[in-house]
Protein backbone atom coordinates (compact mmCIF):
# COMPACT_ATOMS: atom_id res chain seq x y z
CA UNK A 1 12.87 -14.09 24.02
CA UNK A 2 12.76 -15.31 20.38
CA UNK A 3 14.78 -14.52 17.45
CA UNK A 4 15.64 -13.90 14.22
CA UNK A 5 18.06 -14.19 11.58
CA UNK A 6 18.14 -12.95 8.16
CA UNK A 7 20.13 -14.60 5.49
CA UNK A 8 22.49 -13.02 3.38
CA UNK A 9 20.64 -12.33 0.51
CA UNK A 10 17.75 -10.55 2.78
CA UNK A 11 20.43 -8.67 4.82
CA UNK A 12 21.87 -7.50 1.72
CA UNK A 13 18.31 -6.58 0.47
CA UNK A 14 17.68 -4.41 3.30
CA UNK A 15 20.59 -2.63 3.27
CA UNK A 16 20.41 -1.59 -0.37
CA UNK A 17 17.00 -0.27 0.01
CA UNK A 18 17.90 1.60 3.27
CA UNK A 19 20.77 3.28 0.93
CA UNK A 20 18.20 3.63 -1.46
CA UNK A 21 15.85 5.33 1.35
CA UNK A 22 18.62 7.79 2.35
CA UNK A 23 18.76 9.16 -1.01
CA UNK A 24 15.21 9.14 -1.68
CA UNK A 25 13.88 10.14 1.89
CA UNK A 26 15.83 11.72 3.83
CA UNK A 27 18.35 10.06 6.86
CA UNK A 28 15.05 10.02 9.60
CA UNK A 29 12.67 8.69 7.74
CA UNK A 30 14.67 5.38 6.33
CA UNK A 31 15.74 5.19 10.02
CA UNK A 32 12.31 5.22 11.20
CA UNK A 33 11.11 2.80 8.60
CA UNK A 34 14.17 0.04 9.19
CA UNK A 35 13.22 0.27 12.90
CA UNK A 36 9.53 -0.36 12.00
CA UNK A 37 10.76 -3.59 9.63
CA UNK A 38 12.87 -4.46 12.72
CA UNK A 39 9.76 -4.34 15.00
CA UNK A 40 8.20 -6.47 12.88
CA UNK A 41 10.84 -9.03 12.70
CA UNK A 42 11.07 -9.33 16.48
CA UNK A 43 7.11 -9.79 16.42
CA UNK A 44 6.87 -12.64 13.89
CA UNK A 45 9.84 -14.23 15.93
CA UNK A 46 8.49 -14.00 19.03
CA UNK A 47 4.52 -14.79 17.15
CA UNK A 48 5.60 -16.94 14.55
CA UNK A 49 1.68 -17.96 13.31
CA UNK A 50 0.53 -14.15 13.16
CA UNK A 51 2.07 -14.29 9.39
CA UNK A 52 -0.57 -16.98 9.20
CA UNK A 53 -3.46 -15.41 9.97
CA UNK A 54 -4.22 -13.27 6.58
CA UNK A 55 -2.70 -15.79 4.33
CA UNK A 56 -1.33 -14.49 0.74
CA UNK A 57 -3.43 -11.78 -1.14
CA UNK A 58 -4.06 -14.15 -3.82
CA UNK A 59 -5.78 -16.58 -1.76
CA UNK A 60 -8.31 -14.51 -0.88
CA UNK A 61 -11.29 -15.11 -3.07
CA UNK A 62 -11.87 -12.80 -6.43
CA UNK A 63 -15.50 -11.59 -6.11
CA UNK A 64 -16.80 -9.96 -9.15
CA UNK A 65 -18.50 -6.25 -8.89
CA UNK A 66 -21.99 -7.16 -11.09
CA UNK A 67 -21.78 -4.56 -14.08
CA UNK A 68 -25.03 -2.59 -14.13
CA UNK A 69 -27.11 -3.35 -17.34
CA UNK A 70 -26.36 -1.73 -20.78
CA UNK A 71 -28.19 0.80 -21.65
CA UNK A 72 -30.26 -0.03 -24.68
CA UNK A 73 -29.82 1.97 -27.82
């Protein structure tokens, strides 16, 4: 099976905004949410081009709503 490893600087990451979490939410829920980021991690290891699919947000083309006509005064 595929794996992972973080570097430093993203273990580090992690682990200050799990500490963060514990304050903020509560023991259970930053558990449940690093588990979920874990999950994650194992699945783009083991599916490294399913981060490919989507691409970045700003890639996605900017289609502009059409503004409805001023009213005339």
């Amino acid at each position: 099976m595929p794996s992972y490893e973080l570097s430093i600087e993203a273990a580090a990451d992690i682990e200050l905004k799990g500490n963060d979490g514990i304050t903020t939410l509560g023991f259970a829920q930053t558990l449940k949410y690093q588990l979920a980021l874990e999950s994650r991690f194992e699945l783009l290891a083991q599916f490294p081009r399913i981060g490919l699919l989507r691409g970045p947000a700003s890639a996605r083309p900017v289609v502009p709503r059409e503004q409805p006509p001023l009213a005339a005064e």
